[in-house]
N, C-alpha and C. Protein backbone atom coordinates (compact mmCIF):
# COMPACT_ATOMS: atom_id res chain seq x y z
N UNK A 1 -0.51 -4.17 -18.38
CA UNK A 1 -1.89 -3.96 -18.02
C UNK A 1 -2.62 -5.29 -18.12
N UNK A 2 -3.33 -5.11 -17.13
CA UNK A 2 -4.55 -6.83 -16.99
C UNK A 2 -5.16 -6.58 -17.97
N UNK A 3 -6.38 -7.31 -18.07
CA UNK A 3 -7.05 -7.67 -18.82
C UNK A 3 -8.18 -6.68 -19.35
N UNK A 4 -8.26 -6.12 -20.55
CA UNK A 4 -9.61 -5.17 -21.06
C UNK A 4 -11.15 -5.60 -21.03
N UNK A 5 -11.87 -5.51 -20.94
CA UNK A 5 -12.92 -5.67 -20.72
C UNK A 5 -13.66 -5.32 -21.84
N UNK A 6 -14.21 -6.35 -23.17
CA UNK A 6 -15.46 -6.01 -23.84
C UNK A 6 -16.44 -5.83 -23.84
N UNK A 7 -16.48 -6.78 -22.72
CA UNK A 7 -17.93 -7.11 -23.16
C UNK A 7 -18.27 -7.05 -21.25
N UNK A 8 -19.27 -6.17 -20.90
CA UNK A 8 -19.20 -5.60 -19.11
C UNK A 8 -20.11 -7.13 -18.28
N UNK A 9 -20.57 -7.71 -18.91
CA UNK A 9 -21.42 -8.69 -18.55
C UNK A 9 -20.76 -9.97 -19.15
N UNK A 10 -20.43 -10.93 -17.96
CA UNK A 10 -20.13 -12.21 -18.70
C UNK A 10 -21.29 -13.60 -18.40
N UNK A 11 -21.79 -12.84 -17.20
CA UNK A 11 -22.77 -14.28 -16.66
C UNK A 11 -21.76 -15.52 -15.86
N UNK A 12 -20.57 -15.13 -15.43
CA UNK A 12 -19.45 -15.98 -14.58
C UNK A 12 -20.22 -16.23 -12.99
N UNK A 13 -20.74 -14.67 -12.69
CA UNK A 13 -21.22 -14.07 -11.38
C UNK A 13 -22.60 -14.55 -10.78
N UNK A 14 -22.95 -15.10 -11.56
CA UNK A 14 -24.49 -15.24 -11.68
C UNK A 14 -24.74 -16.35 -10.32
N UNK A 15 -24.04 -16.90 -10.62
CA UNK A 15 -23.48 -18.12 -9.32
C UNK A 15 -23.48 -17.58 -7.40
N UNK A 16 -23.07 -16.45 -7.78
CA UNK A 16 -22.94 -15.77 -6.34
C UNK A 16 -21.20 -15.61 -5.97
N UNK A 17 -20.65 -16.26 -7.07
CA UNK A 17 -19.17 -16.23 -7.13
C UNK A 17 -18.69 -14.90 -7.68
N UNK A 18 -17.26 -14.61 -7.62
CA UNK A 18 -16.50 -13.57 -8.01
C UNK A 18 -15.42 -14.16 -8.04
N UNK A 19 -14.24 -13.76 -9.50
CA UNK A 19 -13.28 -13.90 -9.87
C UNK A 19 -12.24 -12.77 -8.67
N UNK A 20 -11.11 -13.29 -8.51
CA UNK A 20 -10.26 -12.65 -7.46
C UNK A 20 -9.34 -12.46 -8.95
N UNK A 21 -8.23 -11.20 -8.66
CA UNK A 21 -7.38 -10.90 -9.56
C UNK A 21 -6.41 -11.93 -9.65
N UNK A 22 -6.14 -13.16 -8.77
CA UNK A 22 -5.20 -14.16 -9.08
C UNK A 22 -5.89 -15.44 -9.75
N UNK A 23 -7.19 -15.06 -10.33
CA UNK A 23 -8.35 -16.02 -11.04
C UNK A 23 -8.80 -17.03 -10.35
N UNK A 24 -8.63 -16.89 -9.12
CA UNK A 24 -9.36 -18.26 -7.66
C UNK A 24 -11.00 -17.13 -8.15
N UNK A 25 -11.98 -18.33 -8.05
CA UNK A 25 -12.90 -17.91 -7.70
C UNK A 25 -13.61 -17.88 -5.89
N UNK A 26 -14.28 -16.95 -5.51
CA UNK A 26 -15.00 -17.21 -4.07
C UNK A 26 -16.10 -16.75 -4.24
N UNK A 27 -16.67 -16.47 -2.50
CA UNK A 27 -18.23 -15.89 -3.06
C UNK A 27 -18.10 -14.51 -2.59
N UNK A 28 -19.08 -14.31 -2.94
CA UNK A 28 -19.07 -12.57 -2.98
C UNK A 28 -19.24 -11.72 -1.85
N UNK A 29 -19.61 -12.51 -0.62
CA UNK A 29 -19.59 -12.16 0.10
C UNK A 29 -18.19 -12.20 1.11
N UNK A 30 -17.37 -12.75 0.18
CA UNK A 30 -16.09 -13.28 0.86
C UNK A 30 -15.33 -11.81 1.54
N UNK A 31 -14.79 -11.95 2.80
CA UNK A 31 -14.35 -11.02 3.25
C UNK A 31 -13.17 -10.26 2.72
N UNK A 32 -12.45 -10.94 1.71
CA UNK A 32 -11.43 -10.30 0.27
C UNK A 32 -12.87 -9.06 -0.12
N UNK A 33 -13.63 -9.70 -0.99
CA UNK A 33 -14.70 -8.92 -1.65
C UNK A 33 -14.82 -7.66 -0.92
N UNK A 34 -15.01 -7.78 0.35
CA UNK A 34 -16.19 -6.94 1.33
C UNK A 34 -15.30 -5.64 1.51
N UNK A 35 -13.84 -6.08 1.22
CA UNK A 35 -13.15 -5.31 1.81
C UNK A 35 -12.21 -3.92 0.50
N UNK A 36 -12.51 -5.16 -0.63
CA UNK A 36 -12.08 -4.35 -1.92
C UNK A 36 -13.01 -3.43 -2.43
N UNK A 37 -14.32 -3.97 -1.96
CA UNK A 37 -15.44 -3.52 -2.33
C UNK A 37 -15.82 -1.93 -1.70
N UNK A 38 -15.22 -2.47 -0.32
CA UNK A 38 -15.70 -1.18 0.35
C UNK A 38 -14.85 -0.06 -0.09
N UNK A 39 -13.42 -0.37 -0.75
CA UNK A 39 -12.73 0.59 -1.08
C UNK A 39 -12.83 1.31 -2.63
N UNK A 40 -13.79 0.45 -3.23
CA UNK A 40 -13.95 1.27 -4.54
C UNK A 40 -15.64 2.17 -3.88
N UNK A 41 -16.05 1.66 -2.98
CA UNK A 41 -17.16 2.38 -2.35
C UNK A 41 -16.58 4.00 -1.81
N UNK A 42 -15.79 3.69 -1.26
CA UNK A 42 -15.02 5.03 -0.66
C UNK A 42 -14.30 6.01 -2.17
N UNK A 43 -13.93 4.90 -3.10
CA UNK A 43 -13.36 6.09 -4.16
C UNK A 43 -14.23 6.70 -5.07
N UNK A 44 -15.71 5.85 -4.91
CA UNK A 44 -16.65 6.51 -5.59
C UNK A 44 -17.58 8.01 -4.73
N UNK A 45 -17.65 7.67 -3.40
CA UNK A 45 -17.40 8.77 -2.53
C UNK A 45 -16.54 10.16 -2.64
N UNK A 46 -15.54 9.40 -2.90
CA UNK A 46 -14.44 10.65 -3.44
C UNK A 46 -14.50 11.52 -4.46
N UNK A 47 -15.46 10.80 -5.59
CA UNK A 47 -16.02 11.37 -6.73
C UNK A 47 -16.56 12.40 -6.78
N UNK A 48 -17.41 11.74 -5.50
CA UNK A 48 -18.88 12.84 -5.22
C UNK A 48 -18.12 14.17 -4.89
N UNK A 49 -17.38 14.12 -3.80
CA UNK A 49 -16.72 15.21 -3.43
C UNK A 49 -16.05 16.20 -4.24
N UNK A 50 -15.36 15.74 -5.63
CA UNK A 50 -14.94 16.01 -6.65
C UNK A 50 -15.42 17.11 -7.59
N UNK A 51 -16.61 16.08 -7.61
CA UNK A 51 -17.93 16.49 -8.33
C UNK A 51 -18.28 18.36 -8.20
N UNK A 52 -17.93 18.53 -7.07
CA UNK A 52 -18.13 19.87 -6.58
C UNK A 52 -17.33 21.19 -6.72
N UNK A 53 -17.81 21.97 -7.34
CA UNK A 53 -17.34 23.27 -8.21
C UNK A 53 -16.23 23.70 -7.07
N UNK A 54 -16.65 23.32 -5.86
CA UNK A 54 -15.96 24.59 -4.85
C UNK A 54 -14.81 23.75 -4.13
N UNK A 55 -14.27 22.77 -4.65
CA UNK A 55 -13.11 22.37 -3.99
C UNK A 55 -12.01 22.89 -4.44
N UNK A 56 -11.18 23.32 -3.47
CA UNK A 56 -9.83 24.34 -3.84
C UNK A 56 -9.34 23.21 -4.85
N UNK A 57 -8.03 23.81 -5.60
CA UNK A 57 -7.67 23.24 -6.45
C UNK A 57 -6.05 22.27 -5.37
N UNK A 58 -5.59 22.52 -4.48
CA UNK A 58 -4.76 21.71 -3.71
C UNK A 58 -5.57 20.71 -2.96
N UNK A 59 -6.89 21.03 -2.43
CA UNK A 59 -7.81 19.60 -2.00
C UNK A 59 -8.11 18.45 -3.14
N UNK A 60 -8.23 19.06 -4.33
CA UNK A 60 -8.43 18.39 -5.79
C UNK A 60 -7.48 17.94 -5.77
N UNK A 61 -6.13 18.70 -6.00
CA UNK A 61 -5.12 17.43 -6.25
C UNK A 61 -4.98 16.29 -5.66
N UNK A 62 -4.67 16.48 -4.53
CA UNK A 62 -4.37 15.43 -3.53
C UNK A 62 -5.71 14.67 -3.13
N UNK A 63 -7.15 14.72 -3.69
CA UNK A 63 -8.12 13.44 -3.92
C UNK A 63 -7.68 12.91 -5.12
N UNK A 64 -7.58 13.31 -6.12
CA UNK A 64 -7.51 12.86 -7.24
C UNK A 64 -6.44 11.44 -7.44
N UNK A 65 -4.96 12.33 -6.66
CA UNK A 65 -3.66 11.39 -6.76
C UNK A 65 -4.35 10.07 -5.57
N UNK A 66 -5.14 10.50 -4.55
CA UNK A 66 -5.84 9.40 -3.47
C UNK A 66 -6.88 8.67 -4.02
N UNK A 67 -7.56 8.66 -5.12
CA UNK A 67 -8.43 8.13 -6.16
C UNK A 67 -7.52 7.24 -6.86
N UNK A 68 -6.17 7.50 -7.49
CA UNK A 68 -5.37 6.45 -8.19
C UNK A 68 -4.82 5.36 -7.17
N UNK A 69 -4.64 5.92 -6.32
CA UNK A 69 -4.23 5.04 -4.53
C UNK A 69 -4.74 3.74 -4.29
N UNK A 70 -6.49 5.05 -4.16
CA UNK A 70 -7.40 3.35 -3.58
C UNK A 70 -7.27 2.33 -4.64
N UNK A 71 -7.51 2.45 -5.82
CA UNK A 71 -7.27 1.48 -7.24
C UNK A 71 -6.28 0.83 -7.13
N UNK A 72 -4.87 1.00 -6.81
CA UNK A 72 -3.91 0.52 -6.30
C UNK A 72 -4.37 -0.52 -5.06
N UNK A 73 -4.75 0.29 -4.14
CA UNK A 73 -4.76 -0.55 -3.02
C UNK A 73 -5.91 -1.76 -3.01
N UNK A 74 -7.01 -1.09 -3.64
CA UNK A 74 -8.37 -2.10 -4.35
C UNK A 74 -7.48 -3.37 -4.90
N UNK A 75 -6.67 -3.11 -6.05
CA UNK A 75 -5.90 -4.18 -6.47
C UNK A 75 -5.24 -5.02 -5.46
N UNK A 76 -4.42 -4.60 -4.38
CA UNK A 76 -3.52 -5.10 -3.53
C UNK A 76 -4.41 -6.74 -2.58
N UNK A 77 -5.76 -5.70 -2.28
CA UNK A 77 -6.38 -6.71 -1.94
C UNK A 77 -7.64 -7.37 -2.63
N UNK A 78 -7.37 -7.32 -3.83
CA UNK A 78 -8.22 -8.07 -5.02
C UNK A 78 -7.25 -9.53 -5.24
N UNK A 79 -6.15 -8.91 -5.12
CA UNK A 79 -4.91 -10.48 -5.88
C UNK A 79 -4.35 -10.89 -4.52
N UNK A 80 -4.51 -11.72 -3.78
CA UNK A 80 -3.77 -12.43 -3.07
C UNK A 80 -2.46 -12.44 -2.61
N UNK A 81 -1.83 -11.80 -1.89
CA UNK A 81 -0.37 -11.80 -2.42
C UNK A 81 0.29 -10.46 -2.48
N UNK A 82 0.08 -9.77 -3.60
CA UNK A 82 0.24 -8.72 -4.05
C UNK A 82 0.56 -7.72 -3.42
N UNK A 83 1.34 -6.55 -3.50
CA UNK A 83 1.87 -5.37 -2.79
C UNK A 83 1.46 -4.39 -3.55
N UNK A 84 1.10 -3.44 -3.18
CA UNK A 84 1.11 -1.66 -4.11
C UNK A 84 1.09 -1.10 -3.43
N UNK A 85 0.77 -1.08 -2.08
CA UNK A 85 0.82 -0.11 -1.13
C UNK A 85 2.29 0.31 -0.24
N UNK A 86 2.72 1.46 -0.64
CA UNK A 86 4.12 1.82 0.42
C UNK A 86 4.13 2.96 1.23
N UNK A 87 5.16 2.96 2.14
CA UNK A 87 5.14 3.56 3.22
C UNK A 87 5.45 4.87 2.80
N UNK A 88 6.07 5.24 1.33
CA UNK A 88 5.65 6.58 0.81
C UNK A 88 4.57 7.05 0.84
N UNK A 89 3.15 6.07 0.47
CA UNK A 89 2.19 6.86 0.03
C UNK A 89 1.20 6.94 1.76
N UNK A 90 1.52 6.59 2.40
CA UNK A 90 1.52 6.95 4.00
C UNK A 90 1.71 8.50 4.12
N UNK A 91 3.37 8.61 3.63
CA UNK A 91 4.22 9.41 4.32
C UNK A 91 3.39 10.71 3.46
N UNK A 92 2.94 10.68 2.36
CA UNK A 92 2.62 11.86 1.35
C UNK A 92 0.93 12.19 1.75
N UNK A 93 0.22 10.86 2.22
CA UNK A 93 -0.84 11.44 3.25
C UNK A 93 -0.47 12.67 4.22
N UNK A 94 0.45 11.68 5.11
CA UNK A 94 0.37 12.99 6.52
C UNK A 94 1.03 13.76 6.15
N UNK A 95 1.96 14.13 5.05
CA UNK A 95 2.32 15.59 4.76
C UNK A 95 1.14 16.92 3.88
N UNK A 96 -0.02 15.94 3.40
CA UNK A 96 -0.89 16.43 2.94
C UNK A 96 -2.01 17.08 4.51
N UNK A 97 -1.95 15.83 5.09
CA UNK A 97 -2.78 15.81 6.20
C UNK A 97 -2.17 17.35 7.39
N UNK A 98 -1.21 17.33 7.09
CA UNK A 98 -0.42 18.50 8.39
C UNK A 98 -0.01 19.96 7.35
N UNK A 99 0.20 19.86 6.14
CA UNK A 99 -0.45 21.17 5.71
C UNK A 99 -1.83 21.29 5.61
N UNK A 100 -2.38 20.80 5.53
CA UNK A 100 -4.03 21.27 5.70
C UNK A 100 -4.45 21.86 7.10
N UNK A 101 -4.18 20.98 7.59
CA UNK A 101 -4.60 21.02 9.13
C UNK A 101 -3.79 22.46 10.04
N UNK A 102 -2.69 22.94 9.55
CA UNK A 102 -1.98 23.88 9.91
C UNK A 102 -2.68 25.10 9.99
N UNK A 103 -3.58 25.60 9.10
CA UNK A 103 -4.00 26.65 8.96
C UNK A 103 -5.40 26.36 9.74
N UNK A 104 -5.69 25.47 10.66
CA UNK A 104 -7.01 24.87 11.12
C UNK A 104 -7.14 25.60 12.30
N UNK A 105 -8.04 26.13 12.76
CA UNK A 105 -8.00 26.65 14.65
C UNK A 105 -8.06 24.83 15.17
N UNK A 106 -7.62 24.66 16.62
CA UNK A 106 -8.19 24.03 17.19
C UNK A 106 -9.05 23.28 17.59
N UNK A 107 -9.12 22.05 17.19
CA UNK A 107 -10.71 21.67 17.94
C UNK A 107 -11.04 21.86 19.39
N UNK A 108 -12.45 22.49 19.71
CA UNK A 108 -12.82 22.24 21.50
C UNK A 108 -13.94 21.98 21.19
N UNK A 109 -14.63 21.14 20.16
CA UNK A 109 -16.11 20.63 20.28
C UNK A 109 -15.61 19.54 19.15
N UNK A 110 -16.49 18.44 18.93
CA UNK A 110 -16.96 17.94 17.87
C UNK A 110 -17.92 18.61 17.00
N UNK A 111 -17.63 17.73 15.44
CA UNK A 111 -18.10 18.25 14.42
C UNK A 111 -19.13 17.65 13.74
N UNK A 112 -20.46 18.37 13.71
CA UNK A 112 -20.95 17.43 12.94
C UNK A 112 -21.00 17.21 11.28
N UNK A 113 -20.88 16.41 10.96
CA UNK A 113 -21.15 16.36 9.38
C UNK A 113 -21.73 17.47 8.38
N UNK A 114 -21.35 18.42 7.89
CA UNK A 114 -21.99 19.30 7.34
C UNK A 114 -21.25 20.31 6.90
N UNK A 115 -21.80 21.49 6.58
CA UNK A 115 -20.97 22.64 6.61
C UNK A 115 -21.16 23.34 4.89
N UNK A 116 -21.81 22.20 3.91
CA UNK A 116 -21.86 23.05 2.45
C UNK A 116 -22.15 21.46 1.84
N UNK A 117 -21.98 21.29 0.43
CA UNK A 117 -22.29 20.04 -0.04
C UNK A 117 -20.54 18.82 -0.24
N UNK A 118 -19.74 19.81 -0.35
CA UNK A 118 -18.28 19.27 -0.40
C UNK A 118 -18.29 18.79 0.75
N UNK A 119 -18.27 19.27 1.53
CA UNK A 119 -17.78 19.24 3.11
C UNK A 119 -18.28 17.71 3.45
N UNK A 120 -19.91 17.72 3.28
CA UNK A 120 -21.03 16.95 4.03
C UNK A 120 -20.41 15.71 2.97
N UNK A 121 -20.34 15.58 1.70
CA UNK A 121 -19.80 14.49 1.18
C UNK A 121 -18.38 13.89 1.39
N UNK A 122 -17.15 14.78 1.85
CA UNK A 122 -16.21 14.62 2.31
C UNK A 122 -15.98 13.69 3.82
N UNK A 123 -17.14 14.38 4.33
CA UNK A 123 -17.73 13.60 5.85
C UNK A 123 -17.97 11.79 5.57
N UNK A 124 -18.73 11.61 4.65
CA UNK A 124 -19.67 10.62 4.38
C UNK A 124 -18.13 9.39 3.45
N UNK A 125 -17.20 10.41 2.58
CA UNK A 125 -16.18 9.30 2.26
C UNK A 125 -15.40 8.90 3.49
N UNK A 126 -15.14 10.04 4.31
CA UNK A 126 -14.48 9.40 6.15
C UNK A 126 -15.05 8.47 6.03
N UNK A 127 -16.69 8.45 6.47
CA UNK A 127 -16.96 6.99 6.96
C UNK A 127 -16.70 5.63 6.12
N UNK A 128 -16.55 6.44 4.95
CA UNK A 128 -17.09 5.19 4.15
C UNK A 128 -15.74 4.07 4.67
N UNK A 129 -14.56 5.13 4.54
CA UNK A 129 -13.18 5.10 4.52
C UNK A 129 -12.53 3.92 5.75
N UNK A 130 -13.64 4.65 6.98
CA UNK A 130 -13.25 3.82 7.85
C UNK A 130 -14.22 2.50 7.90
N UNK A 131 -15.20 2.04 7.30
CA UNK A 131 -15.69 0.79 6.79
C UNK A 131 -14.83 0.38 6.53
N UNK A 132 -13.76 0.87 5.44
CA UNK A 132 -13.55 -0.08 4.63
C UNK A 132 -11.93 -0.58 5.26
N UNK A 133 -11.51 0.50 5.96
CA UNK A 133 -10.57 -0.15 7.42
C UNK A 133 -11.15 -1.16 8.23
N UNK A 134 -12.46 -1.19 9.32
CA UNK A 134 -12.61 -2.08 9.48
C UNK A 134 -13.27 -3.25 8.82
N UNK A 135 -13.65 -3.21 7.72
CA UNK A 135 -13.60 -4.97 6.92
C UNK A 135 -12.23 -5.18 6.57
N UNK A 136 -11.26 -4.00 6.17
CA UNK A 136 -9.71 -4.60 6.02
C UNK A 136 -9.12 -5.32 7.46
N UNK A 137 -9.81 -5.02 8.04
CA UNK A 137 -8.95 -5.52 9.35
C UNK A 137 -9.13 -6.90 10.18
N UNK A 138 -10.74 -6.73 9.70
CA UNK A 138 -11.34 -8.29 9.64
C UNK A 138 -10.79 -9.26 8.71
N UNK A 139 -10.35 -8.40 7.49
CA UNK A 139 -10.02 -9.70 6.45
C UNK A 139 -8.39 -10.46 7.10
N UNK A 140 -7.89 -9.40 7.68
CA UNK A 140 -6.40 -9.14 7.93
C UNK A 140 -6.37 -10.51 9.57
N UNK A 141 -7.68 -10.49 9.82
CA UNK A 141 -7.74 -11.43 11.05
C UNK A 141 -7.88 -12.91 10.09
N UNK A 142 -8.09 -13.26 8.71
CA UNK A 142 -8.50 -14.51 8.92
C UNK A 142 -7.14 -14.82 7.46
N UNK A 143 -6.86 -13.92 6.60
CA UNK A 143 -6.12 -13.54 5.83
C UNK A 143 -4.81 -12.83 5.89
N UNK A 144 -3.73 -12.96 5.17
CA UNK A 144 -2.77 -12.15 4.50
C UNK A 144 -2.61 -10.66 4.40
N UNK A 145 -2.81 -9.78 5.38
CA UNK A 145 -3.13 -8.13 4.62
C UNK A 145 -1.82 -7.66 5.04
N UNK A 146 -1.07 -7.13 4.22
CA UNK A 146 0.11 -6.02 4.91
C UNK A 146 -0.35 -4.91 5.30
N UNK A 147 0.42 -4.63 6.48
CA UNK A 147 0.05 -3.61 7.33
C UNK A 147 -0.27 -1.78 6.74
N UNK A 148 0.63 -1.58 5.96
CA UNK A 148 0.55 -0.48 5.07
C UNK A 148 -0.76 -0.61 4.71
N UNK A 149 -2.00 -1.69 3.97
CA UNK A 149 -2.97 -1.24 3.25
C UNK A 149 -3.49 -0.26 4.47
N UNK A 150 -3.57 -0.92 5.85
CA UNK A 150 -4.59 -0.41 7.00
C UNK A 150 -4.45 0.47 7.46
N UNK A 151 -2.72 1.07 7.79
CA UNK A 151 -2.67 2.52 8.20
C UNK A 151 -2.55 3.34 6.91
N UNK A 152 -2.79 3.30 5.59
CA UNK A 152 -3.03 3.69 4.57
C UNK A 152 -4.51 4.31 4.95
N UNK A 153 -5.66 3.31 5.12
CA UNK A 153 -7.36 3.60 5.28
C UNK A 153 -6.98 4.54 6.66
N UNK A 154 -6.32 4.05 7.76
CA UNK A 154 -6.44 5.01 9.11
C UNK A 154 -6.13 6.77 8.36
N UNK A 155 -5.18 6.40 7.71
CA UNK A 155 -4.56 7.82 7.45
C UNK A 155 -5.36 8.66 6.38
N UNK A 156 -6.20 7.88 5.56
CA UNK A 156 -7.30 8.65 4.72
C UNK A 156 -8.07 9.43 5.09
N UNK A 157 -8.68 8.33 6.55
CA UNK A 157 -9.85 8.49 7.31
C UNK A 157 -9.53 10.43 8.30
N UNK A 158 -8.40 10.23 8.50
CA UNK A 158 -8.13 11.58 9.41
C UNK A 158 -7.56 12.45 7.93
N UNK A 159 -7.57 11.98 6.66
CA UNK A 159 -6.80 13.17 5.76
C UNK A 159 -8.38 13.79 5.60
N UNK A 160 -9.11 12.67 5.01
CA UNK A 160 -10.59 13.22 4.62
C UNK A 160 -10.97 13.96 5.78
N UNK A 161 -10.80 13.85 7.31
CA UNK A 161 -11.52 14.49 8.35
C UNK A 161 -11.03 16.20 8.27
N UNK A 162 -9.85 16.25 7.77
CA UNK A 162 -9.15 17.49 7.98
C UNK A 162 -9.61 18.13 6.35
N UNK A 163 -10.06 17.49 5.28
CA UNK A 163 -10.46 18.18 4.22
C UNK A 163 -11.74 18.61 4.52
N UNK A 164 -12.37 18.16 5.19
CA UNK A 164 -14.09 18.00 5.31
C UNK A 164 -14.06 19.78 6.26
N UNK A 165 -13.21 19.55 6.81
CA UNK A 165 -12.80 21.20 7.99
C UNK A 165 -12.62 21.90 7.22
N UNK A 166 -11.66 22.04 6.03
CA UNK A 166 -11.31 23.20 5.53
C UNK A 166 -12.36 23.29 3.79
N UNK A 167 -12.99 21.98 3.59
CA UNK A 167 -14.14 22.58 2.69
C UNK A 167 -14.93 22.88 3.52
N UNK A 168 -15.68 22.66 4.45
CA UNK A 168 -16.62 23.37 4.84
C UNK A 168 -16.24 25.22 5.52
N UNK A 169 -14.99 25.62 5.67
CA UNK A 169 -14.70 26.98 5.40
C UNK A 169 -15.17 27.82 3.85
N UNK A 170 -14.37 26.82 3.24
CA UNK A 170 -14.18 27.17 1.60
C UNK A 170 -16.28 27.54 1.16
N UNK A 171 -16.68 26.44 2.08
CA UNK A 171 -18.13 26.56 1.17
C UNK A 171 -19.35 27.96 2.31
N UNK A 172 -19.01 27.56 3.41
CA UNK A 172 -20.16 28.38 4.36
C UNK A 172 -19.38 29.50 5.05
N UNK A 173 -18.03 29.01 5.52
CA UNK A 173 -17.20 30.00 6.31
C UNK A 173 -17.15 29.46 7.84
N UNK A 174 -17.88 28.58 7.76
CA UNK A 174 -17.69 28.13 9.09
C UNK A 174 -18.28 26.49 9.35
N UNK A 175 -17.60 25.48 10.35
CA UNK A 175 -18.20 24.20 10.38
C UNK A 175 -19.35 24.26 11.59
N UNK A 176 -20.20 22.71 11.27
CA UNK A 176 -21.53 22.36 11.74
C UNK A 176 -20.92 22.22 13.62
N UNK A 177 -21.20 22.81 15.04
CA UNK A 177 -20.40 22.46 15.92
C UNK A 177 -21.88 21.95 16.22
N UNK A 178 -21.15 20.48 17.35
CA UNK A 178 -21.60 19.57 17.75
C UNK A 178 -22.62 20.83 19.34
N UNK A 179 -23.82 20.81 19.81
CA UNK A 179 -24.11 21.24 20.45
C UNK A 179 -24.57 20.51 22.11
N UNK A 180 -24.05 20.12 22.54
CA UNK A 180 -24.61 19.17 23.48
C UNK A 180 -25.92 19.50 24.78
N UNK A 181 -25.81 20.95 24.84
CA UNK A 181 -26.67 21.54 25.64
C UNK A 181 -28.08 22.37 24.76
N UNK A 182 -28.25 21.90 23.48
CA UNK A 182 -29.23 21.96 22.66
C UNK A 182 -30.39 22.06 23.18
């Protein structure tokens, strides 16, 4: 294990800099940052979703084990270099992603965001999810990224889309349909 943390404030940052997990400092706006950043953004998202009394207990699991993931993958592209991401934890998405989705009717409309408070927060980690794909992909244009972190975020982005469907059953009984002739 890295390093513990005593003391939450050191005054290192104050600069506009940030320590990278291989101890290079950059700035904070550095596209490493933007992109690790966005992924503890998305797992705090995931929280929210969590947070909520009415998520089946098989949607729970499989955020929870995707909460230890992003941390993993947060790390991968915190240290330079570094690997944690494998084509298992791909493969254990879309097997999560295609039992869920099995018991799904069809789409013939778009969806809008909504459907109960799980659902609508489930919606909102998608996006966050796919932010944080495309700043990975930007970083991946000027930087080092293995390919796994990115179809890792692609494959979140459609696991969360297919949880967001079946909590919003779990919470209203039915999802928000997109109306175009409104």
């Amino acid at each position: 294990m890295g390093k513990r943390l005593s003391k939450i404030y050191t005054r290192t940052g104050d600069d506009g800099t940030t320590g990278l997990g291989d101890g290079s400092r950059v700035a904070k706006d550095n596209a490493r940052v933007d992109a690790y950043g966005t992924v503890d953004e998305a797992n705090s998202a995931i929280g929210v979703v969590l947070a909520n009394d009415s998520v089946p207990d098989n949607v729970r699991r499989a955020l929870t084990e995707v909460q230890h993931d992003l941390f993993e993958l947060g790390g991968e592209l915190c240290i330079p270099g570094h690997s944690a991401i494998t084509g298992d934890f791909i493969t254990r998405l879309e097997n999560e992603l295609d039992a869920l989705n099995a018991d799904l009717p069809a789409l013939k409309e778009f969806i809008l965001p909504g459907g109960g408070p799980a659902a609508a927060a489930c919606h909102l980690a998608r996006t966050i999810v796919r932010r944080a794909e495309r700043v990975t992909t930007t970083l991946a244009g000027e930087e080092a990224v293995r390919p796994e972190v990115v179809r890792y975020l692609n494959r979140l982005s459609d696991l969360l889309f297919v949880m967001a469907r079946v909590l919003a059953r779990v919470e209203s009984g039915e999802e928000v349909l997109w109306n175009r002739d409104r």
